[in-house]
N, C-alpha and C. Protein backbone atom coordinates (compact mmCIF):
# COMPACT_ATOMS: atom_id res chain seq x y z
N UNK A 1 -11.98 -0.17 -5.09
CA UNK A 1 -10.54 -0.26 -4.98
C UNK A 1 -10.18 -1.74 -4.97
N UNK A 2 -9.30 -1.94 -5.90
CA UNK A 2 -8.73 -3.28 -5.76
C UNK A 2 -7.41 -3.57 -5.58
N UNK A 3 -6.70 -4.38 -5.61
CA UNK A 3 -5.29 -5.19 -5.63
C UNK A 3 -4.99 -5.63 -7.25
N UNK A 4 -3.82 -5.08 -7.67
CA UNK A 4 -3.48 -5.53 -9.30
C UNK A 4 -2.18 -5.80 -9.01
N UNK A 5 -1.46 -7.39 -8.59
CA UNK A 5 -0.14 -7.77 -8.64
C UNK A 5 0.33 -7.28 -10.27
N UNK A 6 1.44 -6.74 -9.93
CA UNK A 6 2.47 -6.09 -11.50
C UNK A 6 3.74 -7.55 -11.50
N UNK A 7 4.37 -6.78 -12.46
CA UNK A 7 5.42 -7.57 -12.55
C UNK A 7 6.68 -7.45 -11.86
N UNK A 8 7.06 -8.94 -10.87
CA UNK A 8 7.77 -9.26 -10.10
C UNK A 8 8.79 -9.23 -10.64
N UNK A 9 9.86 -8.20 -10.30
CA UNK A 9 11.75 -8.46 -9.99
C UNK A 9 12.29 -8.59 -9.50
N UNK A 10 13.82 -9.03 -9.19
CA UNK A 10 14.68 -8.82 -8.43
C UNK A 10 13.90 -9.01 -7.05
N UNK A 11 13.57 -10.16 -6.70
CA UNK A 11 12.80 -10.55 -5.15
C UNK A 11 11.94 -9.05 -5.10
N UNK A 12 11.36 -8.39 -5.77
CA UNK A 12 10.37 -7.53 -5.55
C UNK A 12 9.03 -7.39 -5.90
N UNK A 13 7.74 -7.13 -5.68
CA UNK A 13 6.67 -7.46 -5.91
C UNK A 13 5.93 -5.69 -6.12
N UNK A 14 5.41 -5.96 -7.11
CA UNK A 14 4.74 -4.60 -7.98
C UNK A 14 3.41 -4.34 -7.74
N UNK A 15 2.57 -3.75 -6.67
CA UNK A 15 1.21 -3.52 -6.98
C UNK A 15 0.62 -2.60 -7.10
N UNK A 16 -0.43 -2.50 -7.78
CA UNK A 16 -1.23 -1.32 -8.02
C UNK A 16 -2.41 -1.23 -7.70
N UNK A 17 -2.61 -0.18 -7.13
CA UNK A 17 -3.88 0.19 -6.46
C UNK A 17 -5.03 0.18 -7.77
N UNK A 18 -6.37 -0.03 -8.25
CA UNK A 18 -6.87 0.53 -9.30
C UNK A 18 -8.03 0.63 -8.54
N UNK A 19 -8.51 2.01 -8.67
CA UNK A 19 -9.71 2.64 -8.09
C UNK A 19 -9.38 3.94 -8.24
N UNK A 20 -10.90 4.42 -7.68
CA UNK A 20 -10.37 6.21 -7.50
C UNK A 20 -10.53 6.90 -6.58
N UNK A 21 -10.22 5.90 -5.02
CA UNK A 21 -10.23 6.56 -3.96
C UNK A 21 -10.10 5.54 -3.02
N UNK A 22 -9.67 5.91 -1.90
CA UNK A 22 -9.17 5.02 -0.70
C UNK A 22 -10.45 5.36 0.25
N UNK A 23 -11.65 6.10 -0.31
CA UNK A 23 -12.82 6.64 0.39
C UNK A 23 -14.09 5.44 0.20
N UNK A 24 -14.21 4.49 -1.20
CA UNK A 24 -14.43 3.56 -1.38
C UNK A 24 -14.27 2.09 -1.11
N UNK A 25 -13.08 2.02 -0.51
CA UNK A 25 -12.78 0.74 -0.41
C UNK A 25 -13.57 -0.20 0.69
N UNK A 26 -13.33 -1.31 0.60
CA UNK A 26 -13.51 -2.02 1.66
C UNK A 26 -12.21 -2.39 2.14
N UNK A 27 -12.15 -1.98 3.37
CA UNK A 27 -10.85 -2.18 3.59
C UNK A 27 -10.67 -3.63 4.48
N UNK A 28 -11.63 -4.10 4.80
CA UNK A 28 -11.21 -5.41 5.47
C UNK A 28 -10.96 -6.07 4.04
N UNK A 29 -11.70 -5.83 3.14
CA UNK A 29 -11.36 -7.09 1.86
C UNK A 29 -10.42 -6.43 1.27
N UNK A 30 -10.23 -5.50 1.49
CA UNK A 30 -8.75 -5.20 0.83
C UNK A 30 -7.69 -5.36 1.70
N UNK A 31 -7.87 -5.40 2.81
CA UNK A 31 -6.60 -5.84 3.66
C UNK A 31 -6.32 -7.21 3.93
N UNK A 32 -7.33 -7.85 3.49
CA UNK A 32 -7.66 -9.47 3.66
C UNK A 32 -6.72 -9.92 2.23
N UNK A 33 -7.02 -9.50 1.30
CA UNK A 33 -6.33 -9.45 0.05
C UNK A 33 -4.95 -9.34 0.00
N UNK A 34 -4.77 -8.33 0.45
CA UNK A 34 -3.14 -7.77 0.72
C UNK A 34 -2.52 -9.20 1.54
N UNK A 35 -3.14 -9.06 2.51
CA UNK A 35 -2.33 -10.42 3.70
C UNK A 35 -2.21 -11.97 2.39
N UNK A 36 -3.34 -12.12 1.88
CA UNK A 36 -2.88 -13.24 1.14
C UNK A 36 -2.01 -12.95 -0.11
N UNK A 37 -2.06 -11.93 -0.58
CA UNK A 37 -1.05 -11.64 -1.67
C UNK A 37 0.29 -11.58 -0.93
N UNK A 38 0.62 -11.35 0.01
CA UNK A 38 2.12 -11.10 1.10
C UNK A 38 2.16 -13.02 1.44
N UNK A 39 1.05 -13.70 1.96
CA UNK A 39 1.29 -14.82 2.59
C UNK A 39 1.82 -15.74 1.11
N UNK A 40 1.11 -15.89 0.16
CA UNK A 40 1.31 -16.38 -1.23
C UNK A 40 2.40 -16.28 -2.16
N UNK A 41 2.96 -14.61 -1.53
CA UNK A 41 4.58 -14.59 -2.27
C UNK A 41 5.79 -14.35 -1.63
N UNK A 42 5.45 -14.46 -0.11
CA UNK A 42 6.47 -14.41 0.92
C UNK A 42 7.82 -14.81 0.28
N UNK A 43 7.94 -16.22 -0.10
CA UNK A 43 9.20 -16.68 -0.11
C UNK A 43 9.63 -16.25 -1.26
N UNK A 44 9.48 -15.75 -2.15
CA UNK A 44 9.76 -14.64 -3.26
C UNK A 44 10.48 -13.31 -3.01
N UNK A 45 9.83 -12.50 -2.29
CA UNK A 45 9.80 -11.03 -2.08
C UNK A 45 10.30 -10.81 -1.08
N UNK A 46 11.29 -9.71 -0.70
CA UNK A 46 11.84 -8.53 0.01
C UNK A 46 10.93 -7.30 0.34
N UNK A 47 10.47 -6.90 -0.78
CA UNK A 47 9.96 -5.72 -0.55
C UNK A 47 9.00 -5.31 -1.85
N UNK A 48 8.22 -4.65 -1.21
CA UNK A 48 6.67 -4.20 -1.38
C UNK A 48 6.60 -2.65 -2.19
N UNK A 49 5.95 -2.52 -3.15
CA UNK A 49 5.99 -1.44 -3.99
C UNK A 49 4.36 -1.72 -4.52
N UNK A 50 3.86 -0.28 -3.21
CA UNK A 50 2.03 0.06 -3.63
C UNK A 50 2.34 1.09 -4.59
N UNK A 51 1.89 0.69 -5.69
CA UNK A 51 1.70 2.40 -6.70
C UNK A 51 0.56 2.84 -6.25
N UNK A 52 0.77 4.25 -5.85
CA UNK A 52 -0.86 4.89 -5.52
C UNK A 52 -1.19 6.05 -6.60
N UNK A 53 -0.58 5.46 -7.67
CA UNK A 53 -1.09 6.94 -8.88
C UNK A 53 -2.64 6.77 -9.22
N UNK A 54 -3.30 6.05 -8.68
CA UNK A 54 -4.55 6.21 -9.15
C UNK A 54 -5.34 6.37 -8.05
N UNK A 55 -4.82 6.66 -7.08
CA UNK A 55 -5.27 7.36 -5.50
C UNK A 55 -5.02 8.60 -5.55
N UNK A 56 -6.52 9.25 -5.93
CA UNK A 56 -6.41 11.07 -6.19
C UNK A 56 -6.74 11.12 -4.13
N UNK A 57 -7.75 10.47 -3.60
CA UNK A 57 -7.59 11.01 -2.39
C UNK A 57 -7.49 9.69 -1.18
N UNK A 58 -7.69 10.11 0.12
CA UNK A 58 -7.64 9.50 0.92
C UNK A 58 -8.38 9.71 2.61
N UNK A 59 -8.93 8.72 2.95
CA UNK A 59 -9.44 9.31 4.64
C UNK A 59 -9.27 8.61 5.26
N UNK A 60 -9.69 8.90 6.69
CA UNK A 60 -8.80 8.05 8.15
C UNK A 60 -9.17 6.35 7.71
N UNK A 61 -10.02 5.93 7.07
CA UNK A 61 -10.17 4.91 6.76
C UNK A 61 -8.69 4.13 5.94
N UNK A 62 -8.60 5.05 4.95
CA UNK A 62 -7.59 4.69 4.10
C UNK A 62 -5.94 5.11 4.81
N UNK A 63 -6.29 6.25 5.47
CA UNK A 63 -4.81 6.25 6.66
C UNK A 63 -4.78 5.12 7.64
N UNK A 64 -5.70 4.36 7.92
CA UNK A 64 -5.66 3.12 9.26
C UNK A 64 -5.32 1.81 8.12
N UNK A 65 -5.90 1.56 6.94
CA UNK A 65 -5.51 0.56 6.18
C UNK A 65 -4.20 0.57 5.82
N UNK A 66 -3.72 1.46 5.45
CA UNK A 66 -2.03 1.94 4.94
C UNK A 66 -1.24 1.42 6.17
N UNK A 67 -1.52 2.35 7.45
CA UNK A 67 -1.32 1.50 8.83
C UNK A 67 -1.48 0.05 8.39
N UNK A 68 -2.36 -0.47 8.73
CA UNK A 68 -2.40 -1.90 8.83
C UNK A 68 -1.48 -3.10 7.75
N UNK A 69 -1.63 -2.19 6.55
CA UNK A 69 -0.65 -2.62 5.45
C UNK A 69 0.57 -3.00 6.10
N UNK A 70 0.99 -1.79 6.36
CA UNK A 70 2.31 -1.49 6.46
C UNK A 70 3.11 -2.80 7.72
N UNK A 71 2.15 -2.49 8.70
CA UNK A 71 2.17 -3.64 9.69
C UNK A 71 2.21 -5.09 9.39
N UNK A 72 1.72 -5.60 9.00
CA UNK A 72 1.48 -6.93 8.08
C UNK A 72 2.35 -6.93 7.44
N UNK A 73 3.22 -5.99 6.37
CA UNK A 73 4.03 -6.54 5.61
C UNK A 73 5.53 -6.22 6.46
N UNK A 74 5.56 -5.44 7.83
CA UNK A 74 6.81 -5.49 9.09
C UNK A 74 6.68 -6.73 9.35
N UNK A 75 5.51 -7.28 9.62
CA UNK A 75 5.07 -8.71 9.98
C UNK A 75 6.24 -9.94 9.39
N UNK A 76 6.19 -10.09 8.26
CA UNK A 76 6.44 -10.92 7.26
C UNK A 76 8.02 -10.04 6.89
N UNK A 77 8.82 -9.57 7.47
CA UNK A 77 10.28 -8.75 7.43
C UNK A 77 10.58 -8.18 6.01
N UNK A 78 9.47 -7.92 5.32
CA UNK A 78 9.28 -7.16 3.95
C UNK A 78 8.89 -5.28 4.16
N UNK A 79 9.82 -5.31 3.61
CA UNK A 79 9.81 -3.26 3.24
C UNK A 79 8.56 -2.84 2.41
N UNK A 80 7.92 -2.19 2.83
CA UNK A 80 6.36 -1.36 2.17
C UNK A 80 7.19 -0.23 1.16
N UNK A 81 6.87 0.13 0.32
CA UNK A 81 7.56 1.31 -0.12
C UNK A 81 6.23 1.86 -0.70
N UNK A 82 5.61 3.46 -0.81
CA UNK A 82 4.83 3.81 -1.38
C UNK A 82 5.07 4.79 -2.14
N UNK A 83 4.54 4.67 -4.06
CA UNK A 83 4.73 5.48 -4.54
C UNK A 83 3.93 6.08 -5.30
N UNK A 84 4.27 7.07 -6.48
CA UNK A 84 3.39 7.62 -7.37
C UNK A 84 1.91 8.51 -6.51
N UNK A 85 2.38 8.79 -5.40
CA UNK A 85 1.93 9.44 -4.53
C UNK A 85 0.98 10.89 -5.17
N UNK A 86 0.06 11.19 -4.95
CA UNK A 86 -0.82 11.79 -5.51
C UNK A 86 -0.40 13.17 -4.53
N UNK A 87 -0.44 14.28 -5.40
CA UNK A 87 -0.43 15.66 -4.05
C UNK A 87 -1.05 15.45 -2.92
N UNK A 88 -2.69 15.44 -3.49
CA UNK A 88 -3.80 15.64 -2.21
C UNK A 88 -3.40 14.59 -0.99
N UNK A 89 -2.97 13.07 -1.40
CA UNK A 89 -2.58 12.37 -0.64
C UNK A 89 -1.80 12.78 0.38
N UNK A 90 -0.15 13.23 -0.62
CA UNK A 90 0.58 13.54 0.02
C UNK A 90 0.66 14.46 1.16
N UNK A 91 -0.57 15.47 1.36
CA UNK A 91 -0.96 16.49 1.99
C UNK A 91 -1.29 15.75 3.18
N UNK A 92 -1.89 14.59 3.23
CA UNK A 92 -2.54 14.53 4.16
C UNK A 92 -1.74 13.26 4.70
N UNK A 93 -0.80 12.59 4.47
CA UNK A 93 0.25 12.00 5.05
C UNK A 93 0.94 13.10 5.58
N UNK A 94 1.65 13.90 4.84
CA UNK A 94 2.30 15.10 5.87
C UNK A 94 1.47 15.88 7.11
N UNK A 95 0.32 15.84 6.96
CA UNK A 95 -0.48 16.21 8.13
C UNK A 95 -0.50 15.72 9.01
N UNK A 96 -0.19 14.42 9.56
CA UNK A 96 -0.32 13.46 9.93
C UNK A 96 0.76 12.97 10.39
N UNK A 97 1.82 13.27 9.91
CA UNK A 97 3.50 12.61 9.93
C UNK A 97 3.56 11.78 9.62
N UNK A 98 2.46 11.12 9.01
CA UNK A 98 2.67 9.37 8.30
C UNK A 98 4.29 9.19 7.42
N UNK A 99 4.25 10.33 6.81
CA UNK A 99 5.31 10.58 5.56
C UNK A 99 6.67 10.16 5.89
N UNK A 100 6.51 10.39 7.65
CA UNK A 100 7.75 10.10 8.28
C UNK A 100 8.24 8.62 8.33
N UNK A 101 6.61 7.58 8.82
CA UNK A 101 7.14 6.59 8.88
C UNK A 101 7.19 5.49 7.76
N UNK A 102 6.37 5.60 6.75
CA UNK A 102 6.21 5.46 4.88
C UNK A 102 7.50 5.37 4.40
N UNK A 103 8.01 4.40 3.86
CA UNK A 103 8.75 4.30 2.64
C UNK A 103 7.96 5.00 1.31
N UNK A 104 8.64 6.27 1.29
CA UNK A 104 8.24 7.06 -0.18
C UNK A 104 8.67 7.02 -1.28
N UNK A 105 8.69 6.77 -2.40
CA UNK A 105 9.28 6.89 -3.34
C UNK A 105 8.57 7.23 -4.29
């Protein structure tokens, strides 16, 4: 799993997940990643747009990183928004009530 900055609009910042599972990752280097991609375009960006269409699944690993995401970028007064949300995912954010506190789109 990696970090793929997209193309920046309107003070907004585009990324994409590319992997095929949040079961793989390393999540300290991917959360280490994230923090410098947020610290690097701070004065740019408002708000945060993870595409997760290439996230068929997910586990408590990848539910505590999303956490931690999400935190880090409250940190820095930038909106997380998550989208392209995969069913199976979505299943298991609603299990969870994550869904509640997630910017979905």
């Amino acid at each position: 799993m990696e970090i793929i900055k997209e193309k920046s609009e309107n003070c907004n910042l585009f990324i994409r997940l590319a992997g095929d599972s949040f079961e793989r990752l390393s999540s300290d280097s991917l959360e280490k990643s994230f923090a410098e991609l947020i610290d690097y375009s701070v004065d740019d960006i408002k708000e945060l747009y993870l595409n997760c269409e290439s996230v068929p699944f997910i586990n408590s690993a990848g539910i505590g990183l999303l956490v931690r995401l999400h935190l880090i970028a409250s940190r820095k007064n930038l909106r997380l928004y998550l989208g392209n949300i995969q069913p199976s995912v979505m299943n298991i954010l609603r299990a969870t009530n994550l869904d509640r506190d997630f910017n979905l789109v």
